[in-house]
PDB file of N, CA and C in Angstrom:
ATOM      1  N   UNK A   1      30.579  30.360  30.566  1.00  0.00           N
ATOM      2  CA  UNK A   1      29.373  29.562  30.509  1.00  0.00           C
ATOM      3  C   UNK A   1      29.725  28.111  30.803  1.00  0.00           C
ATOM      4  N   UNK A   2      28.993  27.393  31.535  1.00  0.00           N
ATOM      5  CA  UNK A   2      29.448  26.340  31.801  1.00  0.00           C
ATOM      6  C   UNK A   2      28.053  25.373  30.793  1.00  0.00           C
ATOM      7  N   UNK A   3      28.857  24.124  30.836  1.00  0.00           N
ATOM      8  CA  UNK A   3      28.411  22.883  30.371  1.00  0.00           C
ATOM      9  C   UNK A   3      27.472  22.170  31.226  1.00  0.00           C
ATOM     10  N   UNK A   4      26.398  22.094  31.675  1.00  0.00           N
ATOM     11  CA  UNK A   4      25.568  20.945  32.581  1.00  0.00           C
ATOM     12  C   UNK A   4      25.099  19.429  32.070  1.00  0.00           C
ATOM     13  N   UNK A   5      24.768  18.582  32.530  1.00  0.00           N
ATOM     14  CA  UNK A   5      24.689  17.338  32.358  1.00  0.00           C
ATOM     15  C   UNK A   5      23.356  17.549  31.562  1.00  0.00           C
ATOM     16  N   UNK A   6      22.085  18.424  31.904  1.00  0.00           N
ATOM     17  CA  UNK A   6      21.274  18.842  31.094  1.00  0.00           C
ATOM     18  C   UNK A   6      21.944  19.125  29.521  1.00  0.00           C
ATOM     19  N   UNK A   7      22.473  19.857  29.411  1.00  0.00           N
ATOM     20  CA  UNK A   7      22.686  20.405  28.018  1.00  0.00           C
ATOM     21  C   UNK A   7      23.647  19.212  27.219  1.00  0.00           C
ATOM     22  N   UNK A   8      24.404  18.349  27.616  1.00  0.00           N
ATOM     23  CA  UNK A   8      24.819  17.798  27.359  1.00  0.00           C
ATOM     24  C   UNK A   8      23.892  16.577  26.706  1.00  0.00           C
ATOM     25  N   UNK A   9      22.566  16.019  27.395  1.00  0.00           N
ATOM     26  CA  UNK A   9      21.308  15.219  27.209  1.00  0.00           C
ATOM     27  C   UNK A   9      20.706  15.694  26.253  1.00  0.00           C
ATOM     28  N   UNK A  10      20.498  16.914  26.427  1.00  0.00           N
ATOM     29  CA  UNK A  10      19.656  17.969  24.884  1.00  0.00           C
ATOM     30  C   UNK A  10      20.482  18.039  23.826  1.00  0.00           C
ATOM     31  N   UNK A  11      21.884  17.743  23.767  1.00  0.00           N
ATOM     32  CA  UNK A  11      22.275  17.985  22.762  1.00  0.00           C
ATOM     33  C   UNK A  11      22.276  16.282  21.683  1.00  0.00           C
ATOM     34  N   UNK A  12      22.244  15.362  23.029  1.00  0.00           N
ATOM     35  CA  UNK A  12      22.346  13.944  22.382  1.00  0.00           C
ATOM     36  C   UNK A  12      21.305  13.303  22.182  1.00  0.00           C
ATOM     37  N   UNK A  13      19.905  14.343  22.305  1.00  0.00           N
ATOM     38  CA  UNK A  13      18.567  13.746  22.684  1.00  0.00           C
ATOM     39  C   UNK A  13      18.138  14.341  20.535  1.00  0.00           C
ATOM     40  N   UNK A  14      18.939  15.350  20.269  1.00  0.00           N
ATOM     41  CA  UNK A  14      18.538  16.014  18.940  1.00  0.00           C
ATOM     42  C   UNK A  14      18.663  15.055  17.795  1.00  0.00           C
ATOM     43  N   UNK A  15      19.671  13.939  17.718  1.00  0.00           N
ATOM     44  CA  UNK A  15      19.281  12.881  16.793  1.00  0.00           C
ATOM     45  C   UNK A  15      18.391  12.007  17.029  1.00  0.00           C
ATOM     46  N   UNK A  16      18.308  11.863  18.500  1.00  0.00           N
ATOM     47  CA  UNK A  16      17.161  10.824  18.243  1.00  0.00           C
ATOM     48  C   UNK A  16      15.446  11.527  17.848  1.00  0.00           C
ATOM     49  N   UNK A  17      15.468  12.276  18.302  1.00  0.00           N
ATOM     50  CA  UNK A  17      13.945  13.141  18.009  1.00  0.00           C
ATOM     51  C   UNK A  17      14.021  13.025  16.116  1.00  0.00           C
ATOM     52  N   UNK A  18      15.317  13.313  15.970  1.00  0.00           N
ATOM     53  CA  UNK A  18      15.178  13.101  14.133  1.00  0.00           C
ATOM     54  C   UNK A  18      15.269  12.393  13.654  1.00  0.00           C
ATOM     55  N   UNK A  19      15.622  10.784  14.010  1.00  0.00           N
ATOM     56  CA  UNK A  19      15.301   9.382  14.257  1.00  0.00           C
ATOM     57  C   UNK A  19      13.382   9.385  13.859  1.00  0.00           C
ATOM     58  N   UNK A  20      13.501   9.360  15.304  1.00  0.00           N
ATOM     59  CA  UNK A  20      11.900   8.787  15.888  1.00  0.00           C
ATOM     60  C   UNK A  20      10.933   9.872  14.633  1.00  0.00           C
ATOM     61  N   UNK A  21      11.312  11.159  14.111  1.00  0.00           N
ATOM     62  CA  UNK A  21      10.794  12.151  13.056  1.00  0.00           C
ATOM     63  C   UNK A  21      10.932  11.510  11.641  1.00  0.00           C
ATOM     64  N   UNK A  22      11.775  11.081  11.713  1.00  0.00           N
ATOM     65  CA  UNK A  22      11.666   9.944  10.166  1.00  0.00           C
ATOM     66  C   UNK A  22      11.385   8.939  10.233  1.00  0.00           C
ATOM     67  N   UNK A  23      11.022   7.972  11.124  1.00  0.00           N
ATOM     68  CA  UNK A  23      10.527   6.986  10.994  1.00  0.00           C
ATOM     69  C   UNK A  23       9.169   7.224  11.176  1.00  0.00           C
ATOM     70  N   UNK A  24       8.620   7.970  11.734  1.00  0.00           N
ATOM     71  CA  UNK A  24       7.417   8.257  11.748  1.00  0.00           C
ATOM     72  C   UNK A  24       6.744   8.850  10.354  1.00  0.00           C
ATOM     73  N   UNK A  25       7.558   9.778   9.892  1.00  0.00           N
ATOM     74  CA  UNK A  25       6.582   9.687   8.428  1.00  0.00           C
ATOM     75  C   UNK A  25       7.425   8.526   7.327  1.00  0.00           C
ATOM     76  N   UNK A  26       8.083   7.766   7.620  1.00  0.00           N
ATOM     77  CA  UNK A  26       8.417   7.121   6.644  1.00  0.00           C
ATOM     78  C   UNK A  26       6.762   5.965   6.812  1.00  0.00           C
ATOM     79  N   UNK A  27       6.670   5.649   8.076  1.00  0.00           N
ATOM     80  CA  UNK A  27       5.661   4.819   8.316  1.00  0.00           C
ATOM     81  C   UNK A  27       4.259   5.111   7.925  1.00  0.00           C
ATOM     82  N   UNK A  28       3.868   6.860   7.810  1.00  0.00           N
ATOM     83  CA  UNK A  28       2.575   7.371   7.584  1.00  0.00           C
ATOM     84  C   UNK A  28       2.939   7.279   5.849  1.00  0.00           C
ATOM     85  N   UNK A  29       4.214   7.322   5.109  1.00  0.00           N
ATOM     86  CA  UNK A  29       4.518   7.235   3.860  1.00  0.00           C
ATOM     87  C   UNK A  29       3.716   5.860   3.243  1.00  0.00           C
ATOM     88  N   UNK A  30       4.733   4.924   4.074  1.00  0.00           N
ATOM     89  CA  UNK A  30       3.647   3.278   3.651  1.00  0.00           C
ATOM     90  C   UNK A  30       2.386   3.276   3.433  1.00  0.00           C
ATOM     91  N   UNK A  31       2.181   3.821   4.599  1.00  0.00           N
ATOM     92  CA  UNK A  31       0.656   3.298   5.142  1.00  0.00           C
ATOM     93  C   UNK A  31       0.020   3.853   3.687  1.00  0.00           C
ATOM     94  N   UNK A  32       0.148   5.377   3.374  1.00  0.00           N
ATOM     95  CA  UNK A  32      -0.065   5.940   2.131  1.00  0.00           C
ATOM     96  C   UNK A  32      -0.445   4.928   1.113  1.00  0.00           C
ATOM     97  N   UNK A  33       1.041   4.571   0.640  1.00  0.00           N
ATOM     98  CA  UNK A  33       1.326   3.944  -0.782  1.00  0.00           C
ATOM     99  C   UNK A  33       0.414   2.456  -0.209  1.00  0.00           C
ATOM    100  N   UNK A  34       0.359   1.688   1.099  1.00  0.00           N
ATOM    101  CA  UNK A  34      -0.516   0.709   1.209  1.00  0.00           C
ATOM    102  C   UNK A  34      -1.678   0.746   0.761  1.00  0.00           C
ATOM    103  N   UNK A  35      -1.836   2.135   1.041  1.00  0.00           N
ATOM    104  CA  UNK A  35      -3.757   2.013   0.833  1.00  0.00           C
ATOM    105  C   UNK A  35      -3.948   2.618  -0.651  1.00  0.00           C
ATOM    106  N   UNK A  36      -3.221   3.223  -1.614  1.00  0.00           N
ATOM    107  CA  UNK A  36      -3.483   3.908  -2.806  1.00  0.00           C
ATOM    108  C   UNK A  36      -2.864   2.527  -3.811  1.00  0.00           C
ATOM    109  N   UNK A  37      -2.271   1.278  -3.289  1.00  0.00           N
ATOM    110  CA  UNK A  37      -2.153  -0.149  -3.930  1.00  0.00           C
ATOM    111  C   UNK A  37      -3.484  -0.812  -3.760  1.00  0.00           C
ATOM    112  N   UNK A  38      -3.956  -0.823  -2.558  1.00  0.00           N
ATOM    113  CA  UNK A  38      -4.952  -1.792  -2.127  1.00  0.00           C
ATOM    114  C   UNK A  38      -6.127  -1.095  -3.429  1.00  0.00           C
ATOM    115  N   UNK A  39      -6.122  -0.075  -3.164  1.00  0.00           N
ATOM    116  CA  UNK A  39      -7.708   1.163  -3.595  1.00  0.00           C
ATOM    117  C   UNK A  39      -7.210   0.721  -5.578  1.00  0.00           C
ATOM    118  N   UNK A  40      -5.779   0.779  -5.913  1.00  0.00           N
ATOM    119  CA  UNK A  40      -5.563   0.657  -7.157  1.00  0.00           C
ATOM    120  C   UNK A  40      -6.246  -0.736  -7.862  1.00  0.00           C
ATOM    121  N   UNK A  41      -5.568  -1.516  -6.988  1.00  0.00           N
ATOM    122  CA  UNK A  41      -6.546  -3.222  -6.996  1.00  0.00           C
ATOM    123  C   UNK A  41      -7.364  -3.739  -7.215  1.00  0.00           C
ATOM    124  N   UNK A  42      -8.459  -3.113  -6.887  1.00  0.00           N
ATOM    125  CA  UNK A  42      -9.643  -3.329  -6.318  1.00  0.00           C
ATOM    126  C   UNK A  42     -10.127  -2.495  -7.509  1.00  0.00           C
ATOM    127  N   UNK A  43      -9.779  -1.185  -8.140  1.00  0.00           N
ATOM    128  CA  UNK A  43     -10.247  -0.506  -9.052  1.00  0.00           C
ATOM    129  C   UNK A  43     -10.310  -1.782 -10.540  1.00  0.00           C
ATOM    130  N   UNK A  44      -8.544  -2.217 -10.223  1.00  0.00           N
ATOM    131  CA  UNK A  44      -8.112  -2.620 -11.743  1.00  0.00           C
ATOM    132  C   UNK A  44      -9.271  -4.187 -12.035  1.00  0.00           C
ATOM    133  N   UNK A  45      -9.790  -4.676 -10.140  1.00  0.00           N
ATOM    134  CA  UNK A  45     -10.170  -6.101 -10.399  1.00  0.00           C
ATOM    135  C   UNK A  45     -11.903  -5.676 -10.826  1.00  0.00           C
ATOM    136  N   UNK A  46     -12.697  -4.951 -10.647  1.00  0.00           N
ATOM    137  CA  UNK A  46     -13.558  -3.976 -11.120  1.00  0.00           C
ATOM    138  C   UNK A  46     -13.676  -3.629 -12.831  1.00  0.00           C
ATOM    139  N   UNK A  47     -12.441  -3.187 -12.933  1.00  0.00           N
ATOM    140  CA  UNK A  47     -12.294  -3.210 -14.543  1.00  0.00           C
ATOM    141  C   UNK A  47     -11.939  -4.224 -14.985  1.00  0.00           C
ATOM    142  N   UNK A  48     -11.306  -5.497 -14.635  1.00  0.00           N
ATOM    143  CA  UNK A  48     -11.351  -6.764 -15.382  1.00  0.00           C
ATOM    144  C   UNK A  48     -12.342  -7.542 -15.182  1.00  0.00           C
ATOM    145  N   UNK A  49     -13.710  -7.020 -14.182  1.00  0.00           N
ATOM    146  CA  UNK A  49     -14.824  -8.132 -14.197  1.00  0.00           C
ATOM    147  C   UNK A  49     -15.381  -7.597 -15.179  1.00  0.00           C
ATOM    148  N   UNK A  50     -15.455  -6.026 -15.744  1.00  0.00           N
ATOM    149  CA  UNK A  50     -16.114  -5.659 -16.835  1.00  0.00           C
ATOM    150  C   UNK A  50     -15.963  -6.733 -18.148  1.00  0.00           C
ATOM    151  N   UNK A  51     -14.948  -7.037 -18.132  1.00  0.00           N
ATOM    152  CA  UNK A  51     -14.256  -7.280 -19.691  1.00  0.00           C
ATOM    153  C   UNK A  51     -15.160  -8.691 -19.908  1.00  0.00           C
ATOM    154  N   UNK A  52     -15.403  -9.021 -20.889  1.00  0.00           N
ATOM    155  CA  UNK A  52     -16.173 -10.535 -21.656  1.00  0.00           C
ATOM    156  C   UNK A  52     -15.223 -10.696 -22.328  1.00  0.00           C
ATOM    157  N   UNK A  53     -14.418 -12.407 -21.541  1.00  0.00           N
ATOM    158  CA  UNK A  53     -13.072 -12.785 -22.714  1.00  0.00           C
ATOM    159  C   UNK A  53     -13.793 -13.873 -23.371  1.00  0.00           C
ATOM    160  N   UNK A  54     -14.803 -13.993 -23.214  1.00  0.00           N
ATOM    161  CA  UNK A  54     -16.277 -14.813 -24.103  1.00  0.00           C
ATOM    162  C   UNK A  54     -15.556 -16.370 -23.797  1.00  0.00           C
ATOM    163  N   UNK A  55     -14.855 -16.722 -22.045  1.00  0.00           N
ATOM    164  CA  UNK A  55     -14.989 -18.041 -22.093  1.00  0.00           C
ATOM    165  C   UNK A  55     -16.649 -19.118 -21.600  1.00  0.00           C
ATOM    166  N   UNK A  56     -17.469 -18.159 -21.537  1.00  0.00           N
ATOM    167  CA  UNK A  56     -18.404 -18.313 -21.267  1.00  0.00           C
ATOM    168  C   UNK A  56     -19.558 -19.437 -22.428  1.00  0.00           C
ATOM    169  N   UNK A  57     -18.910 -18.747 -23.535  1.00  0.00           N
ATOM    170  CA  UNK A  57     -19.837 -19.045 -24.236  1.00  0.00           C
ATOM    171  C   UNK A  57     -20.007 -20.595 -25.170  1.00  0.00           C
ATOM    172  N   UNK A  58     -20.507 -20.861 -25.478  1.00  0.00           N
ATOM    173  CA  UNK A  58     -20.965 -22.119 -26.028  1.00  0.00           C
ATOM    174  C   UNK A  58     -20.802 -22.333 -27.770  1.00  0.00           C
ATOM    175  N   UNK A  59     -20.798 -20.582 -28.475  1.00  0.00           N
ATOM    176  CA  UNK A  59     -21.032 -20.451 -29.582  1.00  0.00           C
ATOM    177  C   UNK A  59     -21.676 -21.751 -30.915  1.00  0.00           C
ATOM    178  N   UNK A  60     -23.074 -21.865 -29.954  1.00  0.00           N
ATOM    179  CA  UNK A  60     -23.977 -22.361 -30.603  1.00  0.00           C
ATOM    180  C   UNK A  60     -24.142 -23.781 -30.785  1.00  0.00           C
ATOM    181  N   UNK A  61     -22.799 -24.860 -30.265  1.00  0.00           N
ATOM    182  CA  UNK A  61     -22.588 -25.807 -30.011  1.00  0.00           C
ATOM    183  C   UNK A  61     -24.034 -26.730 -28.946  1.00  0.00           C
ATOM    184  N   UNK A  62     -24.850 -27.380 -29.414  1.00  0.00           N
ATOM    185  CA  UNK A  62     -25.796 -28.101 -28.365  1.00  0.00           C
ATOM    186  C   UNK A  62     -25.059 -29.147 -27.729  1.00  0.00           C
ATOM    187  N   UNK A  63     -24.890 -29.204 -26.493  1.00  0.00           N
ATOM    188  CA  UNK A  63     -24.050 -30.310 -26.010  1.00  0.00           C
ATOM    189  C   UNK A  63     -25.094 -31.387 -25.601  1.00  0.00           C
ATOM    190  N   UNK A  64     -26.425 -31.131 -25.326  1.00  0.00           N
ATOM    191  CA  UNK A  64     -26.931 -32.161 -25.323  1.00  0.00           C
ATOM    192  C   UNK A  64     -27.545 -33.290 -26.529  1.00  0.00           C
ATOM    193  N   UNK A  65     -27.366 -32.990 -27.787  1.00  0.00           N
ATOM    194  CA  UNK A  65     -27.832 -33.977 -29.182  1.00  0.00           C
ATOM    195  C   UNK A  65     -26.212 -34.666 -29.087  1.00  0.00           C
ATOM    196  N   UNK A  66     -25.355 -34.322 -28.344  1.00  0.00           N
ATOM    197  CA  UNK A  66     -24.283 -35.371 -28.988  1.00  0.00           C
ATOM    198  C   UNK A  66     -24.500 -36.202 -27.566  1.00  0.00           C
ATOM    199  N   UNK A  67     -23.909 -37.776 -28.235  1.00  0.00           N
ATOM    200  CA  UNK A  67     -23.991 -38.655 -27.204  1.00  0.00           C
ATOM    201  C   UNK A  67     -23.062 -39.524 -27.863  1.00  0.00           C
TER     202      UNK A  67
END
């Protein structure tokens, strides 16, 4: 059986396909964890507009009788 310049290309072409195969889902991996951070965020800033840390309030103080 002989060796051709073909088979020789196919054999050096098999790491890179498993290269270009892991970087490709390492990248669909990110993108993942990007968007299940962003979506987490946005949940947690949602649940902290709920919260009343009562700097709002005045507790009964009239600011206009003092002068």
């Amino acid at each position: 059986m002989r060796v051709d310049k073909e088979d020789i290309f196919a054999i050096l072409l098999i790491p890179v396909i498993g290269v270009l195969l892991i970087g490709f889902y390492l990248l669909i991996g990110l993108f993942i964890l990007g968007s299940l951070i962003v979506g987490g965020l946005i949940a947690l800033y949602k649940w902290f507009e709920k919260i009343d840390f009562g700097f709002d309030r005045d507790y009964g103080m009239d600011w206009t009788k003092r002068k």
